[in-house]
Protein backbone atom coordinates (compact mmCIF):
# COMPACT_ATOMS: atom_id res chain seq x y z
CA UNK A 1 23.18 6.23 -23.53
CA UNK A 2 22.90 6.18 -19.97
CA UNK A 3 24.45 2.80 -18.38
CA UNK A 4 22.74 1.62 -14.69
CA UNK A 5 24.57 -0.04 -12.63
CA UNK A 6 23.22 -3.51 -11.37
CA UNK A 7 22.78 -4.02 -7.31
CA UNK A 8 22.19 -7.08 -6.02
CA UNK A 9 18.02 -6.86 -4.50
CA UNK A 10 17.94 -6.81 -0.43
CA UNK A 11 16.59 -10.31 -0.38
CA UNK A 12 19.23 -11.71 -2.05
CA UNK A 13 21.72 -9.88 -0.34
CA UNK A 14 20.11 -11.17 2.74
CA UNK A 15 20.25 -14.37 1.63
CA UNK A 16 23.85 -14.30 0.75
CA UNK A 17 24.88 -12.57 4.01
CA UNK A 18 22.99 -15.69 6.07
CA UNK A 19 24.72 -18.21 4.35
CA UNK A 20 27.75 -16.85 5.10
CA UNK A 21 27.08 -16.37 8.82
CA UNK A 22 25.95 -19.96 9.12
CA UNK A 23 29.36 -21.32 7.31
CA UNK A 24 31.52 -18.92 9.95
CA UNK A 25 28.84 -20.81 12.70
CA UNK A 26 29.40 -24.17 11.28
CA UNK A 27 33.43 -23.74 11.49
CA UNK A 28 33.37 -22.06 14.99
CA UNK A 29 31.70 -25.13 16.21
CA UNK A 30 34.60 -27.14 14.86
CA UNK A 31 36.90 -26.00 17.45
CA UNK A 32 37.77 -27.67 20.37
CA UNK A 33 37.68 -26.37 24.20
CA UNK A 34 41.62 -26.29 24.13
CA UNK A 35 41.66 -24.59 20.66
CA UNK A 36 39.20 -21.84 22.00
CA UNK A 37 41.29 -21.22 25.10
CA UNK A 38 44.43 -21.26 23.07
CA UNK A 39 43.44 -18.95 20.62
CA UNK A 40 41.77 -16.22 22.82
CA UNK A 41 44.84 -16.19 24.72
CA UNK A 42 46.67 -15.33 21.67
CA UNK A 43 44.72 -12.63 21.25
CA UNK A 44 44.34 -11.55 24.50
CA UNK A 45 48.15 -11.36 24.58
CA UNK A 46 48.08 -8.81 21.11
CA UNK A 47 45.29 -6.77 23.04
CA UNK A 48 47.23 -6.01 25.79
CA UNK A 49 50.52 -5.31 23.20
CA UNK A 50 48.27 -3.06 21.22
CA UNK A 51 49.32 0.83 22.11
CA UNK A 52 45.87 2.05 21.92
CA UNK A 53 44.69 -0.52 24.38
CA UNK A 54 47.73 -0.06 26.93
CA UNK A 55 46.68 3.41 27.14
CA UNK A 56 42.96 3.85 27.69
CA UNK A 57 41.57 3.56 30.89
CA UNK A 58 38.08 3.64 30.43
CA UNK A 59 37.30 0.38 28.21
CA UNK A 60 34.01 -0.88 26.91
CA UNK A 61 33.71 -4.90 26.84
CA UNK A 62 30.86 -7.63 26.16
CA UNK A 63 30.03 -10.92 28.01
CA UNK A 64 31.41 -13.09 25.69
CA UNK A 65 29.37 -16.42 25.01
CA UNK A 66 30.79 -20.22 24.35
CA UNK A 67 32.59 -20.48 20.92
CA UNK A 68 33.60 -16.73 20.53
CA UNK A 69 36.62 -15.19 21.86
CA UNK A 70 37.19 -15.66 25.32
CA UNK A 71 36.37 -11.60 27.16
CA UNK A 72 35.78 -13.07 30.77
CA UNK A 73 39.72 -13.40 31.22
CA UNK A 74 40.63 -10.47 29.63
CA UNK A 75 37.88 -8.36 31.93
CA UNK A 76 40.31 -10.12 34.63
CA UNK A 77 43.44 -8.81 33.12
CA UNK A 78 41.73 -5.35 32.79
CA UNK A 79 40.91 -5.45 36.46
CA UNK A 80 44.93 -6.06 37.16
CA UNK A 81 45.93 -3.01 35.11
CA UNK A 82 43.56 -0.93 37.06
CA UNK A 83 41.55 -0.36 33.92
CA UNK A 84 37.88 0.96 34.37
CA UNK A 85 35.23 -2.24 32.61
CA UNK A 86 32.49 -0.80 31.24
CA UNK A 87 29.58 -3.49 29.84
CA UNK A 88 26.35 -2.15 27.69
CA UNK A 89 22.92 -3.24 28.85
CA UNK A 90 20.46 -3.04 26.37
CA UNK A 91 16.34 -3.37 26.83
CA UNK A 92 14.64 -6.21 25.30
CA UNK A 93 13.91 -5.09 21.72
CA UNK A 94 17.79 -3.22 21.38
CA UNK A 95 16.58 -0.30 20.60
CA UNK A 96 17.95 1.62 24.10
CA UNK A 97 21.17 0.95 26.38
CA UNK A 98 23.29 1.88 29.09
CA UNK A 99 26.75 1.53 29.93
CA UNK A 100 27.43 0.06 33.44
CA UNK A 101 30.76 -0.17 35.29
CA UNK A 102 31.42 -3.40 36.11
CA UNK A 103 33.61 -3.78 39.24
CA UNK A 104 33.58 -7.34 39.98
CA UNK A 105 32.13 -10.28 37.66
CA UNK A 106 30.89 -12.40 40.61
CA UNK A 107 28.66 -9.47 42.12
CA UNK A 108 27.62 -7.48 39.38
CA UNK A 109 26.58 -10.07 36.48
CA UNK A 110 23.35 -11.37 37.04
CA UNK A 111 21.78 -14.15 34.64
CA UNK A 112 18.83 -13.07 33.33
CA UNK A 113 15.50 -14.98 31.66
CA UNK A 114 15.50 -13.00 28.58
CA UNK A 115 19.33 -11.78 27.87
CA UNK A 116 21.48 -14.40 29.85
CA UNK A 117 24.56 -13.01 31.54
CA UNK A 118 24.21 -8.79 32.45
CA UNK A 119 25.35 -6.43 34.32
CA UNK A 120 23.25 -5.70 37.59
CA UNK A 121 21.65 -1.92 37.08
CA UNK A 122 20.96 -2.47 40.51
CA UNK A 123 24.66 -2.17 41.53
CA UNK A 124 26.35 -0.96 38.41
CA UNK A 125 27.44 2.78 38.27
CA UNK A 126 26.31 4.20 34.95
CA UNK A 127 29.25 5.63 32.74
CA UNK A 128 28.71 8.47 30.08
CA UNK A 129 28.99 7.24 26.70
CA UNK A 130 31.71 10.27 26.35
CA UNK A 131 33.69 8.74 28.23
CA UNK A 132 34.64 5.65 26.88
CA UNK A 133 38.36 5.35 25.10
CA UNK A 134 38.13 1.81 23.53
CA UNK A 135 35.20 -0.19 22.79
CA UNK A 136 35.31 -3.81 21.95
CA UNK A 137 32.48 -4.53 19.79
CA UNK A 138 31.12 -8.56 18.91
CA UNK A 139 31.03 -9.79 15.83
CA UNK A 140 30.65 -13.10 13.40
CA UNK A 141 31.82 -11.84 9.84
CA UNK A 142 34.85 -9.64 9.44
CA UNK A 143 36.60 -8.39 6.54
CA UNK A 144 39.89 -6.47 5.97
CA UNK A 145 38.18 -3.44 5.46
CA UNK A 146 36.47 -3.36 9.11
CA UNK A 147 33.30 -4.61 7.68
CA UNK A 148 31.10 -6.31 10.26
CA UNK A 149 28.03 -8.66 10.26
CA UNK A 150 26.81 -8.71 13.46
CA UNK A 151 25.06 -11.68 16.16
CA UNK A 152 21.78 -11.03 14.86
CA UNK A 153 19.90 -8.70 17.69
CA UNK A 154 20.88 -5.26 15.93
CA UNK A 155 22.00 -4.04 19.38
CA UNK A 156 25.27 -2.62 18.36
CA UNK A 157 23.94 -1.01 15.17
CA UNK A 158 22.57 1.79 18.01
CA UNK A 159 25.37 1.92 20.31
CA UNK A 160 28.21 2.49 17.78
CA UNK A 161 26.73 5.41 15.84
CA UNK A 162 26.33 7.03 19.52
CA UNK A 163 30.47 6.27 20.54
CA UNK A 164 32.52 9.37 20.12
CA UNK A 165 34.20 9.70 17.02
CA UNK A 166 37.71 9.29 18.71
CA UNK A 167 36.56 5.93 20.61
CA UNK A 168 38.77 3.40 18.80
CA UNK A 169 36.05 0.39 17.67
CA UNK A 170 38.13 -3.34 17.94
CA UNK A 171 37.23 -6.57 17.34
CA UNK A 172 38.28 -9.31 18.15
CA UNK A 173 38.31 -12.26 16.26
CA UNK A 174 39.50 -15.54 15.31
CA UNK A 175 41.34 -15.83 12.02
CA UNK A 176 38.07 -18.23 10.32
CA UNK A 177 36.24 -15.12 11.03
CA UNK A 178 37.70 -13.17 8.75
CA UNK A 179 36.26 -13.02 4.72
CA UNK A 180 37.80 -11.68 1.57
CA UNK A 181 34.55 -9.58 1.21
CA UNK A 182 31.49 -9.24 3.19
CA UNK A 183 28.36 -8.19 0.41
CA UNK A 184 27.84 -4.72 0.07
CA UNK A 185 24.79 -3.93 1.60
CA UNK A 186 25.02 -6.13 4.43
CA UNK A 187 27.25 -4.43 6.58
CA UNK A 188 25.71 -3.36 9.94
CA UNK A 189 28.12 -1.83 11.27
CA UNK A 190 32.41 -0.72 10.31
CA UNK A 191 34.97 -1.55 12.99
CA UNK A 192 38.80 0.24 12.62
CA UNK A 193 40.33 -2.82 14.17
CA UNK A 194 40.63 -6.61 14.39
CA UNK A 195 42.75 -8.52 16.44
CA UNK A 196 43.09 -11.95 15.28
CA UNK A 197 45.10 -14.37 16.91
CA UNK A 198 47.77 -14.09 13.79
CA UNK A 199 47.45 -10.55 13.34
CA UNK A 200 45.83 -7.40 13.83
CA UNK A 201 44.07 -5.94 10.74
CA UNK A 202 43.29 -2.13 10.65
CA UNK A 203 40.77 -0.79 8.22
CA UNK A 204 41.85 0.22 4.64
């Protein structure tokens, strides 16, 4: 007798992964201005502990948005350690990128109509993919195991197949970010680490 093992249909999977990213929304819009601030600094402060991070030069950030983990001030703290910041600009449907060298956040960010806050292609040196040591990749859902449900727009399901194998992937992330499991199925995309502001969590 031959014994099939039951899988949870897409849909439902689907379902189960949106009602999870709308309970990790609802609780990130609990927090306070103070407690946002606090906390990123926490982690901001493990970042720049973390031996991986200390070393690279060449580091790949995001614009970070209100409610997630502060990136502006770390860029900043980059910047004093004479790191290179690198920031991805995708196209409008995700699907193609590049990676821009970001020298100074008050000349080249722009705001833009349909993606907000980018870097200016205009002034912004392009940087090989190769070359990037450490990327810092968004996120909303997190597990233990490096498991990753993404904003939404897919954009990072294309540019972290493409990193080099030996790029570390990080997160970071507040601690109500992280799950005991995220649904198999659902994962867009694995991460090695997370840095929390209680801990940093490398993938099992």
């Amino acid at each position: 007798m031959v014994f099939k093992t039951e899988v949870a249909p897409m849909d439902e999977i689907k379902e189960e992964k949106q009602e999870i990213s709308k309970d990790i929304v609802k609780k990130l819009g609990a927090f306070s201005t103070d407690e946002v601030v606090q906390k990123s600094r926490q982690i901001e402060k493990r970042l720049f502990e973390f031996a991986n991070f200390v070393e690279a030069h060449v580091v790949l950030l995001y614009l970070s948005k209100a409610g997630e983990v502060d990136t502006w001030q770390i860029i900043s703290s980059c910047f004093a350690h004479g790191k290179v910041v690198v920031v991805p600009l995708f196209d409008g449907k995700g699907k193609n990128f590049k990676l821009l060298k970001v020298s100074d956040v008050n000349k080249d960010i722009i705001n833009t109509a349909g993606q907000g806050l980018v870097p200016d292609p205009s002034r912004c040196r392009v940087v090989p993919v190769n070359g990037i040591e450490i990327a810092l990749i968004p996120g909303l859902v997190f597990d233990e195991k490096g498991a990753r449900i993404g904003l939404g727009n897919g954009h990072y399901d294309k540019l972290l197949p493409r990193l080099p194998a030996t790029t570390r992937k990080v997160s970071l992330a507040f601690e109500d970010q992280i799950i005991q499991q995220i649904p198999k199925g659902s994962i867009d995309r694995y991460v090695d680490i997370i840095i929390t502001e209680e801990r940093i969590i490398y993938k099992i």
